[in-house]
PDB file of N, CA and C in Angstrom:
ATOM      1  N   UNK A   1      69.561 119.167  76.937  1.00  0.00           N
ATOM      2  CA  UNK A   1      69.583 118.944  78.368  1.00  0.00           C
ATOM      3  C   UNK A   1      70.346 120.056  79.060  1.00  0.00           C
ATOM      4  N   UNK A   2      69.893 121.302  78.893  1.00  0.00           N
ATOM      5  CA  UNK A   2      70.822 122.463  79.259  1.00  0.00           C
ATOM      6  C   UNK A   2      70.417 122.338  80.856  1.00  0.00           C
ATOM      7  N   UNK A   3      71.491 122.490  81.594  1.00  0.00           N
ATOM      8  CA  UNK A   3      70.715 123.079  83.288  1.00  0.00           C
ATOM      9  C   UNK A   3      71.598 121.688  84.137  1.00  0.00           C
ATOM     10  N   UNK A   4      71.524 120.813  83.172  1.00  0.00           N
ATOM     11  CA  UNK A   4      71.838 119.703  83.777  1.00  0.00           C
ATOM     12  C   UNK A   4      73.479 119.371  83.887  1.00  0.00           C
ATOM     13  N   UNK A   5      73.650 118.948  85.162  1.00  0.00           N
ATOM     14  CA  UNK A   5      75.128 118.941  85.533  1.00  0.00           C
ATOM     15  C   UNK A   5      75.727 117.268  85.794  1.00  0.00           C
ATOM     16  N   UNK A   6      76.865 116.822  84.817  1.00  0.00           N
ATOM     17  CA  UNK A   6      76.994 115.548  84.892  1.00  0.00           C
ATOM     18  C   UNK A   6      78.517 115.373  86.036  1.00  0.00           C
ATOM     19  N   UNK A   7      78.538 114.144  86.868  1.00  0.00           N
ATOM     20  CA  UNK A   7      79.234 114.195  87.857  1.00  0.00           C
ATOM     21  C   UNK A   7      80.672 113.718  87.074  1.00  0.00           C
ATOM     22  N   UNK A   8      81.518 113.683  87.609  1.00  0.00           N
ATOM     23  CA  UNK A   8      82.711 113.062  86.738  1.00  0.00           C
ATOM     24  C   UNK A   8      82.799 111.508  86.603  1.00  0.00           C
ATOM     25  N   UNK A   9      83.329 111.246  85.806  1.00  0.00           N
ATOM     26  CA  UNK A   9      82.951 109.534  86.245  1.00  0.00           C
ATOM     27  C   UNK A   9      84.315 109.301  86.415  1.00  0.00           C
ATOM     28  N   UNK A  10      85.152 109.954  86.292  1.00  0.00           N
ATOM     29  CA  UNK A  10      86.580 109.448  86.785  1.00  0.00           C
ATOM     30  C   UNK A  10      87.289 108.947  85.440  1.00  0.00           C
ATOM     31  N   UNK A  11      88.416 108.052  86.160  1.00  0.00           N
ATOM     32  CA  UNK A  11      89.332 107.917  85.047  1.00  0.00           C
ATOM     33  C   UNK A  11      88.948 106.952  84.224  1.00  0.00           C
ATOM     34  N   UNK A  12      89.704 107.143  83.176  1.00  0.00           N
ATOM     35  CA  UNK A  12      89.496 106.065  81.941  1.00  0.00           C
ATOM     36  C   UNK A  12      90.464 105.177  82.115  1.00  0.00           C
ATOM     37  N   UNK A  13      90.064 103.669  81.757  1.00  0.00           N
ATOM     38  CA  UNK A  13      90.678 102.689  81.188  1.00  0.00           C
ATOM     39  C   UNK A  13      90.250 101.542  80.394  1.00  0.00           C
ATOM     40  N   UNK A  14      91.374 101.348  79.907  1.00  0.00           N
ATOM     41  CA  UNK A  14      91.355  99.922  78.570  1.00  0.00           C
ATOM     42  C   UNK A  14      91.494  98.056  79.248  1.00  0.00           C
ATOM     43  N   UNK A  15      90.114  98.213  79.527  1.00  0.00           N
ATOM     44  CA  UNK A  15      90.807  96.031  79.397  1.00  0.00           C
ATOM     45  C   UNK A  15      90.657  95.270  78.492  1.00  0.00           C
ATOM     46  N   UNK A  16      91.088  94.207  78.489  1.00  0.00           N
ATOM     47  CA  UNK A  16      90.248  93.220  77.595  1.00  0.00           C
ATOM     48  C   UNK A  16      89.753  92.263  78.438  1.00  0.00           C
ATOM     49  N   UNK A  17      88.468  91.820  77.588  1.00  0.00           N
ATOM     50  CA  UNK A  17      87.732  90.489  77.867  1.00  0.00           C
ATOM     51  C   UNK A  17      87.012  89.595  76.498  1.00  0.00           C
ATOM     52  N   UNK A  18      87.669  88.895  76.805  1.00  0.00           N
ATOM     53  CA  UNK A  18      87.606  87.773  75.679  1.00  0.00           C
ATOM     54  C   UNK A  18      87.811  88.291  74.518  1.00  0.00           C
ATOM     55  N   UNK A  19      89.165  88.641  74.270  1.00  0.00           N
ATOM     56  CA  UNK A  19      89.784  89.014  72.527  1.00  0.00           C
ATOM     57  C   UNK A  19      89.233  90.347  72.746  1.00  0.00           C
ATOM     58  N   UNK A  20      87.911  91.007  73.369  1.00  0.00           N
ATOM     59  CA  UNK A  20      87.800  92.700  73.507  1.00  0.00           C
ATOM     60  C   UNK A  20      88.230  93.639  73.902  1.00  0.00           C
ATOM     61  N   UNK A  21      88.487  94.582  73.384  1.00  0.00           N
ATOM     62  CA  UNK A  21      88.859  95.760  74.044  1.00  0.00           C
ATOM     63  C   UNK A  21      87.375  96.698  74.496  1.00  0.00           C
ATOM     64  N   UNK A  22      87.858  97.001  76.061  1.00  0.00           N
ATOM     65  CA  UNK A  22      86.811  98.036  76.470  1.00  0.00           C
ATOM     66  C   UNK A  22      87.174  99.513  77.304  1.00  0.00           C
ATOM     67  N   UNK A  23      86.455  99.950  76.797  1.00  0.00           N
ATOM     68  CA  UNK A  23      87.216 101.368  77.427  1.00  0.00           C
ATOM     69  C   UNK A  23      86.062 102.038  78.735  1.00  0.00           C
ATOM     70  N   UNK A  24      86.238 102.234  79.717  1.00  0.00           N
ATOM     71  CA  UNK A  24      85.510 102.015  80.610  1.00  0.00           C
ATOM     72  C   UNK A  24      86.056 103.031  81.635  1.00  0.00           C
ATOM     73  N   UNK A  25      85.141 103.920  82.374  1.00  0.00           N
ATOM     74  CA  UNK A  25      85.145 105.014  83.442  1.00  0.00           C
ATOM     75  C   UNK A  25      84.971 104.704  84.731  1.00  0.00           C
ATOM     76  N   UNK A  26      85.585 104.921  85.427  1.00  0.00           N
ATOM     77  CA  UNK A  26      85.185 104.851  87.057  1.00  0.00           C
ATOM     78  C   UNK A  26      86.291 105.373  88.169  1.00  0.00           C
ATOM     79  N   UNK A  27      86.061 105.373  88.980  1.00  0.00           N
ATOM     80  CA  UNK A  27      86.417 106.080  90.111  1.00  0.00           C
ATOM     81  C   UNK A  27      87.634 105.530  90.592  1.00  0.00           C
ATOM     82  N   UNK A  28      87.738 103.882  90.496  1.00  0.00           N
ATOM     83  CA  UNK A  28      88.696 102.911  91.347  1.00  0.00           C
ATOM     84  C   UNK A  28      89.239 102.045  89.743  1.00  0.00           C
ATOM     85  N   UNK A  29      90.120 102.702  89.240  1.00  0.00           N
ATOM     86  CA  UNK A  29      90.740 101.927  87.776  1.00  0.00           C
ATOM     87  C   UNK A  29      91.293 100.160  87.776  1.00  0.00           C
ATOM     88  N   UNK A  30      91.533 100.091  89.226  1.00  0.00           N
ATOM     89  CA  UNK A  30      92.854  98.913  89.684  1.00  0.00           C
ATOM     90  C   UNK A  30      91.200  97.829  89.915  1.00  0.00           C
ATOM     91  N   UNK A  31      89.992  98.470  90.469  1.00  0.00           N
ATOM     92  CA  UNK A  31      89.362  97.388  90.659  1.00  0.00           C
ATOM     93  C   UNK A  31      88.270  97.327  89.550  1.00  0.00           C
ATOM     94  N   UNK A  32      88.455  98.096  88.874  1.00  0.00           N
ATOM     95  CA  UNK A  32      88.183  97.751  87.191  1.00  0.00           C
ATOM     96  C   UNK A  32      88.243  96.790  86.069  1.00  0.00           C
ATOM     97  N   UNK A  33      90.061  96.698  86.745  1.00  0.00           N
ATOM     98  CA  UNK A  33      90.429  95.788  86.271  1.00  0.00           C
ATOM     99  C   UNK A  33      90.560  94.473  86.505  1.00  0.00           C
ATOM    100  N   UNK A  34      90.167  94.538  87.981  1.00  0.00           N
ATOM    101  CA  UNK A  34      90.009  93.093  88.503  1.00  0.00           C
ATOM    102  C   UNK A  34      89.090  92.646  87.957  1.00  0.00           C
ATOM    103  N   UNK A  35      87.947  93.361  88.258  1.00  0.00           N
ATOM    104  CA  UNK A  35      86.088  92.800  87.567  1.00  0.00           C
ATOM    105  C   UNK A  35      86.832  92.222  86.027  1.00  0.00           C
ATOM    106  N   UNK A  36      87.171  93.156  85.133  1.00  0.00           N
ATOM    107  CA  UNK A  36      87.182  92.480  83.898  1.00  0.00           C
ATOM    108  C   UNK A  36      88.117  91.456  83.858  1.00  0.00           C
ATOM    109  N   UNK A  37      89.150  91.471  84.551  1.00  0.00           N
ATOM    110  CA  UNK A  37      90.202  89.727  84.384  1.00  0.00           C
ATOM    111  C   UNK A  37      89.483  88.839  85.059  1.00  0.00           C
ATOM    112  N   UNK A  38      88.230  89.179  85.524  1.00  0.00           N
ATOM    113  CA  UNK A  38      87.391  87.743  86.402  1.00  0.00           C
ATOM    114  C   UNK A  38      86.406  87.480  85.742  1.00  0.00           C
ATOM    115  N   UNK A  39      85.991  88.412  84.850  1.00  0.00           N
ATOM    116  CA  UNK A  39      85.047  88.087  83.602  1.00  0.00           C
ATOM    117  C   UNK A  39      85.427  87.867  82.595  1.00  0.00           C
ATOM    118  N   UNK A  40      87.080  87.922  81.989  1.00  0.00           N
ATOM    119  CA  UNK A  40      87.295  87.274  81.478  1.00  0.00           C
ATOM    120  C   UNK A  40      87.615  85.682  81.774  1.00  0.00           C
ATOM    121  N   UNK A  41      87.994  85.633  82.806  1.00  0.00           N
ATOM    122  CA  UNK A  41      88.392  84.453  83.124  1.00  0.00           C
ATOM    123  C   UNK A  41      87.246  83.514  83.224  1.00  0.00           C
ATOM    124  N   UNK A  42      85.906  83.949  83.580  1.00  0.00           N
ATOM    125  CA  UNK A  42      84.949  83.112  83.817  1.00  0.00           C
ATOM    126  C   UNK A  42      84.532  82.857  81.958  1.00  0.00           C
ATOM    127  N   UNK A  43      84.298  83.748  81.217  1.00  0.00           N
ATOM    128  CA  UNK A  43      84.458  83.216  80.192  1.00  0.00           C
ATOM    129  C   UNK A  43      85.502  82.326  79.324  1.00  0.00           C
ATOM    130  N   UNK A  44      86.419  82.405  79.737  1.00  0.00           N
ATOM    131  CA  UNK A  44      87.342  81.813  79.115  1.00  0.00           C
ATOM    132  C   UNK A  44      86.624  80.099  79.862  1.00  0.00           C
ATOM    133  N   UNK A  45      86.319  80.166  80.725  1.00  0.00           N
ATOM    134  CA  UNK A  45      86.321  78.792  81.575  1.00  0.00           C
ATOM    135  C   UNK A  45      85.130  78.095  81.035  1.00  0.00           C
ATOM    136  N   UNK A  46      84.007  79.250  81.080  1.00  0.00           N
ATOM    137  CA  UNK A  46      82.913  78.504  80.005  1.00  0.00           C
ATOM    138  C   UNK A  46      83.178  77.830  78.846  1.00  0.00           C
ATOM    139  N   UNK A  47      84.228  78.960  78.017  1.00  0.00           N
ATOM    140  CA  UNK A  47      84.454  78.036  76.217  1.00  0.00           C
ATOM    141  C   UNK A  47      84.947  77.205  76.622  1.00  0.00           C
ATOM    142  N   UNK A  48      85.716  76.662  77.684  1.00  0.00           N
ATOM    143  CA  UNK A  48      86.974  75.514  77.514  1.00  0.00           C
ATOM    144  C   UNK A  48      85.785  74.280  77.655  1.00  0.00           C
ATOM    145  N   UNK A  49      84.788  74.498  78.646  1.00  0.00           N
ATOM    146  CA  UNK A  49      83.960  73.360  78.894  1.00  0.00           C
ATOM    147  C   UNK A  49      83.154  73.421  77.379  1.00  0.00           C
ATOM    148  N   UNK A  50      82.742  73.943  76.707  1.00  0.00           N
ATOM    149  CA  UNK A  50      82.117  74.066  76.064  1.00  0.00           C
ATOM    150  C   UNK A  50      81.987  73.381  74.365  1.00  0.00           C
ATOM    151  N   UNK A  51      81.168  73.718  73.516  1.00  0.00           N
ATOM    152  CA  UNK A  51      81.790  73.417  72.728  1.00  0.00           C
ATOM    153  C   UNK A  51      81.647  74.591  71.204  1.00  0.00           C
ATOM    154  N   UNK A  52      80.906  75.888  72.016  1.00  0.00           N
ATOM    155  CA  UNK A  52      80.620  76.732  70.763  1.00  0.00           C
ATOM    156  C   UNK A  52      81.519  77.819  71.320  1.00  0.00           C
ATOM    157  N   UNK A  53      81.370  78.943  69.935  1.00  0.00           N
ATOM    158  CA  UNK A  53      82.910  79.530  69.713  1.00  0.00           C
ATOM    159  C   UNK A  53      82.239  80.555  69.905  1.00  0.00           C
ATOM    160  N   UNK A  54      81.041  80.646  69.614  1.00  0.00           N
ATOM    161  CA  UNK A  54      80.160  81.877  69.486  1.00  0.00           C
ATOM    162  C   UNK A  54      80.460  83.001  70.817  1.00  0.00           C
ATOM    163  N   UNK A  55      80.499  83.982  71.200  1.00  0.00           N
ATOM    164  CA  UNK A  55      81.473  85.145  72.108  1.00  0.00           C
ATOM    165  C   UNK A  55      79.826  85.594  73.218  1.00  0.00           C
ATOM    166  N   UNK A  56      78.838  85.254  71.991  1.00  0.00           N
ATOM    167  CA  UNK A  56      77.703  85.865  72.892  1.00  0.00           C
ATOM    168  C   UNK A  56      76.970  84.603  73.785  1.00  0.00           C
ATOM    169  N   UNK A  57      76.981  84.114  73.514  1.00  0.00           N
ATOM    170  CA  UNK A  57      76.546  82.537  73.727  1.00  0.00           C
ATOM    171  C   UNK A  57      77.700  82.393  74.633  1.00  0.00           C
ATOM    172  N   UNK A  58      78.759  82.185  74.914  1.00  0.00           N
ATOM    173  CA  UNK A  58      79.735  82.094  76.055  1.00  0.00           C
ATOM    174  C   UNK A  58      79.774  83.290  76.833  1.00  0.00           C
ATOM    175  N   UNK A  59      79.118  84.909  76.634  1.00  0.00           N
ATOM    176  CA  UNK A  59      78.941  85.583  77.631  1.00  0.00           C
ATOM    177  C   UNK A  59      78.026  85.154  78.121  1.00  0.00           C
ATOM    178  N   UNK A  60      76.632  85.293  77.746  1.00  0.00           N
ATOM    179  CA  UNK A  60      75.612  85.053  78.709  1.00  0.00           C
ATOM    180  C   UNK A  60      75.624  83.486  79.781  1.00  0.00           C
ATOM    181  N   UNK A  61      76.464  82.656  79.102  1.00  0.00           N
ATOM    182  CA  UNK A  61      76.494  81.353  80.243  1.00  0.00           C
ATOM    183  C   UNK A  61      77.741  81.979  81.247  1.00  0.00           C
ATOM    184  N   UNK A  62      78.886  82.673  80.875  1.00  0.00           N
ATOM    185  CA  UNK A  62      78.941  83.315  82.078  1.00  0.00           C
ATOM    186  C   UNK A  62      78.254  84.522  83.077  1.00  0.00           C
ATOM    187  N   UNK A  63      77.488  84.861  82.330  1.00  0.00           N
ATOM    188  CA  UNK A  63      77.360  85.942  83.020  1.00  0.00           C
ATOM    189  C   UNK A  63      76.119  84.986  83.994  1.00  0.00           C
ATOM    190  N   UNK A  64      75.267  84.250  84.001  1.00  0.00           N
ATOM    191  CA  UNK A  64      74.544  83.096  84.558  1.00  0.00           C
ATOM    192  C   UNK A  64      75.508  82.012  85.350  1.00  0.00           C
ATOM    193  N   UNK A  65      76.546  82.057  84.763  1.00  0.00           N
ATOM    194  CA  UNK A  65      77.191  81.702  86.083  1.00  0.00           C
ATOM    195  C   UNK A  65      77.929  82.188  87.476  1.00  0.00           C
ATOM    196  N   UNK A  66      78.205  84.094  87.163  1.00  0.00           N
ATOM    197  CA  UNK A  66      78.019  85.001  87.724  1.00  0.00           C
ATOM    198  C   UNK A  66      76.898  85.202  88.953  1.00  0.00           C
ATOM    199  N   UNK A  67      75.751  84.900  87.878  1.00  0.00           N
ATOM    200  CA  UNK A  67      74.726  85.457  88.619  1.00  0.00           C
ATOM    201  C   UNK A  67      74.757  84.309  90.171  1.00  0.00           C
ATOM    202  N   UNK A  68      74.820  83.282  89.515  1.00  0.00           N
ATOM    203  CA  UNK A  68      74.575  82.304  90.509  1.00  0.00           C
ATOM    204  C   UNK A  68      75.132  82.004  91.501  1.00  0.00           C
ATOM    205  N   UNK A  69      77.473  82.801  91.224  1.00  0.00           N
ATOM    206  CA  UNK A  69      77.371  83.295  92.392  1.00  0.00           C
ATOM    207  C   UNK A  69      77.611  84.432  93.496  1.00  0.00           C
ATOM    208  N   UNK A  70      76.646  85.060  92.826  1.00  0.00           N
ATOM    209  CA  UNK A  70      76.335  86.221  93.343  1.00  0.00           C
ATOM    210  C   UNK A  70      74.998  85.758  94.437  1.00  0.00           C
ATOM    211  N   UNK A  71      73.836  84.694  93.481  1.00  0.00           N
ATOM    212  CA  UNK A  71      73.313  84.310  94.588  1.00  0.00           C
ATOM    213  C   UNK A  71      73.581  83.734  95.990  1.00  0.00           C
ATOM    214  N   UNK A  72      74.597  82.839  95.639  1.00  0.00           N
ATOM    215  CA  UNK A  72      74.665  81.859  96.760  1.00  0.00           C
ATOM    216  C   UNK A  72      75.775  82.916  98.166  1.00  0.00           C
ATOM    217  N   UNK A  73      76.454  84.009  97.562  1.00  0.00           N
ATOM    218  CA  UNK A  73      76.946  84.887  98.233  1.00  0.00           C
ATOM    219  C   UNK A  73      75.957  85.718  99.164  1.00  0.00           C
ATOM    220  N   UNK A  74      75.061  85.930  98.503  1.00  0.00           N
ATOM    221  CA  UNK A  74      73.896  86.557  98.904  1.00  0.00           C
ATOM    222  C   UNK A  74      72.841  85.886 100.199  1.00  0.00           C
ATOM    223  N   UNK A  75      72.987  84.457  99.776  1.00  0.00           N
ATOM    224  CA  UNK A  75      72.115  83.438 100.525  1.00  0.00           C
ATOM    225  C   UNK A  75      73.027  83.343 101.733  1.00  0.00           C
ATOM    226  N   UNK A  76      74.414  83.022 101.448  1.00  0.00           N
ATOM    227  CA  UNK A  76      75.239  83.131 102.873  1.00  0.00           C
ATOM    228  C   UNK A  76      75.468  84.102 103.631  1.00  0.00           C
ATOM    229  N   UNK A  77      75.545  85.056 102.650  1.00  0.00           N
ATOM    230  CA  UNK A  77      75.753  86.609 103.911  1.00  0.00           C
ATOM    231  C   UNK A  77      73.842  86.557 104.675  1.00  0.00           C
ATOM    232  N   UNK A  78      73.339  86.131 103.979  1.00  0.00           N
ATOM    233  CA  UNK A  78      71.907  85.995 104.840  1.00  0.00           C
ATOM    234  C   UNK A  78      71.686  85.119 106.279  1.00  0.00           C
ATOM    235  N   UNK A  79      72.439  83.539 105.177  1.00  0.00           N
ATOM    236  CA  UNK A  79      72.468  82.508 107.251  1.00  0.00           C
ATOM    237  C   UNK A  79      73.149  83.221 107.822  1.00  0.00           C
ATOM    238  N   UNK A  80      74.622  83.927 107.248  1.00  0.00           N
ATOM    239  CA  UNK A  80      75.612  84.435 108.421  1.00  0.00           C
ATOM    240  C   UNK A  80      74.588  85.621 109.124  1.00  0.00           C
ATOM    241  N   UNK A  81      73.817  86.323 108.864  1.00  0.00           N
ATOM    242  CA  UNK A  81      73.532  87.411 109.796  1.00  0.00           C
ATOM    243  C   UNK A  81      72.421  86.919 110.718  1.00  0.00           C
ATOM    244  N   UNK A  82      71.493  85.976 109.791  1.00  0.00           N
ATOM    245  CA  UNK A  82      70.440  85.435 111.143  1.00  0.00           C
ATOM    246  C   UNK A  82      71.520  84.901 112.127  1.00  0.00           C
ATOM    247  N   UNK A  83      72.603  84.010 111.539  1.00  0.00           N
ATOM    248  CA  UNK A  83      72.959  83.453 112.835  1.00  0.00           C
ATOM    249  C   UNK A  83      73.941  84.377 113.618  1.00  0.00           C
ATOM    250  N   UNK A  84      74.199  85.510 113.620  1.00  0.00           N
ATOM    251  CA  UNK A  84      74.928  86.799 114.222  1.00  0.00           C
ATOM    252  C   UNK A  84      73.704  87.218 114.906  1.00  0.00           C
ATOM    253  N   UNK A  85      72.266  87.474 114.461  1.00  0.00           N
ATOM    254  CA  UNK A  85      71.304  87.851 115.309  1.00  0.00           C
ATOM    255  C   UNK A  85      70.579  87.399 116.202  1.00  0.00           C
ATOM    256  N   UNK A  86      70.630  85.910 116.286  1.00  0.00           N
ATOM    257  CA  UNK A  86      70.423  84.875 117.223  1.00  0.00           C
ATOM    258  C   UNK A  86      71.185  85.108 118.256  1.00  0.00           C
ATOM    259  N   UNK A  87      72.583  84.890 117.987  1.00  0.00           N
ATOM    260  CA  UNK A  87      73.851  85.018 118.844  1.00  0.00           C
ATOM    261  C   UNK A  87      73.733  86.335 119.797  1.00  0.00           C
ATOM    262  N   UNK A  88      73.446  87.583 119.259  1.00  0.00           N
ATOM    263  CA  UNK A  88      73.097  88.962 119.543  1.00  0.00           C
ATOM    264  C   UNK A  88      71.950  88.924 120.872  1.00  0.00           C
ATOM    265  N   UNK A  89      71.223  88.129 119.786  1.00  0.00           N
ATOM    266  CA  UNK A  89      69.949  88.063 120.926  1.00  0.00           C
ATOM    267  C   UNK A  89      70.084  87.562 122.137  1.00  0.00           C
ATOM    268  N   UNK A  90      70.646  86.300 121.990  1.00  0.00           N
ATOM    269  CA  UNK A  90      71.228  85.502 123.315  1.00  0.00           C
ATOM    270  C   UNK A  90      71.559  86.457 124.157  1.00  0.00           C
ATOM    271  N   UNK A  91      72.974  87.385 123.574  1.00  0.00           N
ATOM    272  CA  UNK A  91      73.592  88.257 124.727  1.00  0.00           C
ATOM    273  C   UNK A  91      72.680  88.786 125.663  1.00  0.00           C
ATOM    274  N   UNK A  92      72.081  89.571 124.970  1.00  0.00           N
ATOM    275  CA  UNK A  92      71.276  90.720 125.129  1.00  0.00           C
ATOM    276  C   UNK A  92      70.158  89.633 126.233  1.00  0.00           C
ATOM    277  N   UNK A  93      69.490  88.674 126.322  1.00  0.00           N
ATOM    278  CA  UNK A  93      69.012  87.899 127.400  1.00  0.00           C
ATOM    279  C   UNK A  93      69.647  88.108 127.700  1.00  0.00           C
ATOM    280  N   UNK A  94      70.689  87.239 127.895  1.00  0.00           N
ATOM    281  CA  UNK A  94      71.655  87.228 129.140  1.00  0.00           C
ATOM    282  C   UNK A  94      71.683  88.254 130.460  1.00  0.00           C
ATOM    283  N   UNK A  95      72.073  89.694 129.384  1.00  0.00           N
ATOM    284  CA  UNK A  95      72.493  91.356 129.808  1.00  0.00           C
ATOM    285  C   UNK A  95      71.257  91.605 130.681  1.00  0.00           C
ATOM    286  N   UNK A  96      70.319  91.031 130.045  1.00  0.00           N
ATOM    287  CA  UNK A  96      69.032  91.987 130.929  1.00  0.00           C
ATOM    288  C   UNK A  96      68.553  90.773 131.814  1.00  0.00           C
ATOM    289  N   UNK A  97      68.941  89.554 131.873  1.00  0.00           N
ATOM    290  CA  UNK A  97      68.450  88.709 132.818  1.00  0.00           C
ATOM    291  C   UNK A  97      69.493  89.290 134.068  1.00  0.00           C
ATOM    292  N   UNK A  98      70.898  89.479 134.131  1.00  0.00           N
ATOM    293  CA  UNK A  98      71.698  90.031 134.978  1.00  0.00           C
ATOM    294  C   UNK A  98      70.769  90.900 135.528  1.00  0.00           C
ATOM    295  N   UNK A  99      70.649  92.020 134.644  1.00  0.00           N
ATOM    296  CA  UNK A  99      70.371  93.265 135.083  1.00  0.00           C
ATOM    297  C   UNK A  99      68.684  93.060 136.083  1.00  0.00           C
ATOM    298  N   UNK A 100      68.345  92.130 135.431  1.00  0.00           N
ATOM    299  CA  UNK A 100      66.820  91.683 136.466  1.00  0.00           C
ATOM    300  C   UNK A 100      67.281  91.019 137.836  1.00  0.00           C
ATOM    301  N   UNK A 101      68.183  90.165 137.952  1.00  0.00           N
ATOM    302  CA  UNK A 101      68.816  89.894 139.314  1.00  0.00           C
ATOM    303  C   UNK A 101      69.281  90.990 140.116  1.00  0.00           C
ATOM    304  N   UNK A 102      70.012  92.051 139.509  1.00  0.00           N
ATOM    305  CA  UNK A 102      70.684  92.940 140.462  1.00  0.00           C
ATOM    306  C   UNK A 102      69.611  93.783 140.840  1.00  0.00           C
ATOM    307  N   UNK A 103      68.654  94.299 140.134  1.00  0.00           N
ATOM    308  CA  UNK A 103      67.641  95.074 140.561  1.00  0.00           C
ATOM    309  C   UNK A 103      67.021  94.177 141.388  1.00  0.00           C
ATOM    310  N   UNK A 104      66.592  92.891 141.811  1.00  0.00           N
ATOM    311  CA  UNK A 104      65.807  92.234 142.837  1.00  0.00           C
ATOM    312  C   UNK A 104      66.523  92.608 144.364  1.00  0.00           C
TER     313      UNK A 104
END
């Protein structure tokens, strides 16, 4: 791959998640480490409900419980903006109903 220029990925660091060690690159180290103490933690929360020991089998039910809420984050930042664009809209009547009176 001669020609080709790779960007830096920044600094290195070590977390753990669930008994792992990972060594991991990025730009923002401190919020690195947040992501992985919240993925650990969501795993840890799965085994406790749970009843298998298995590491892969308790990632993927967190990471599905992740996902889900990532959806419902997703679904709310959605009502919140229709209902910011409703609200928007209103104004904006309003602005130009004024503006149709003063021009009469």
């Amino acid at each position: 791959m001669s020609g080709e220029s790779r960007s830096n990925p920044g600094e290195y660091v070590t977390v753990e998640i669930y008994d792992q060690l990972y060594h991991l690159s990025g730009q923002n180290t401190e919020h690195i480490r947040e992501l992985a103490a919240y993925v650990d933690a969501k795993m840890r929360s799965v085994a406790a409900r749970g009843k298998t020991a298995d590491s892969l089998r308790v990632a993927v039910l967190a990471a599905l419980n992740l996902a889900d809420e990532l959806s419902q984050a997703r679904s709310a930042d959605l009502r919140e903006g229709r209902v910011r664009a409703a609200s928007l809209r209103g104004l904006l009547d309003e602005v130009l109903e004024e503006e149709q009176k003063a021009d009469s």
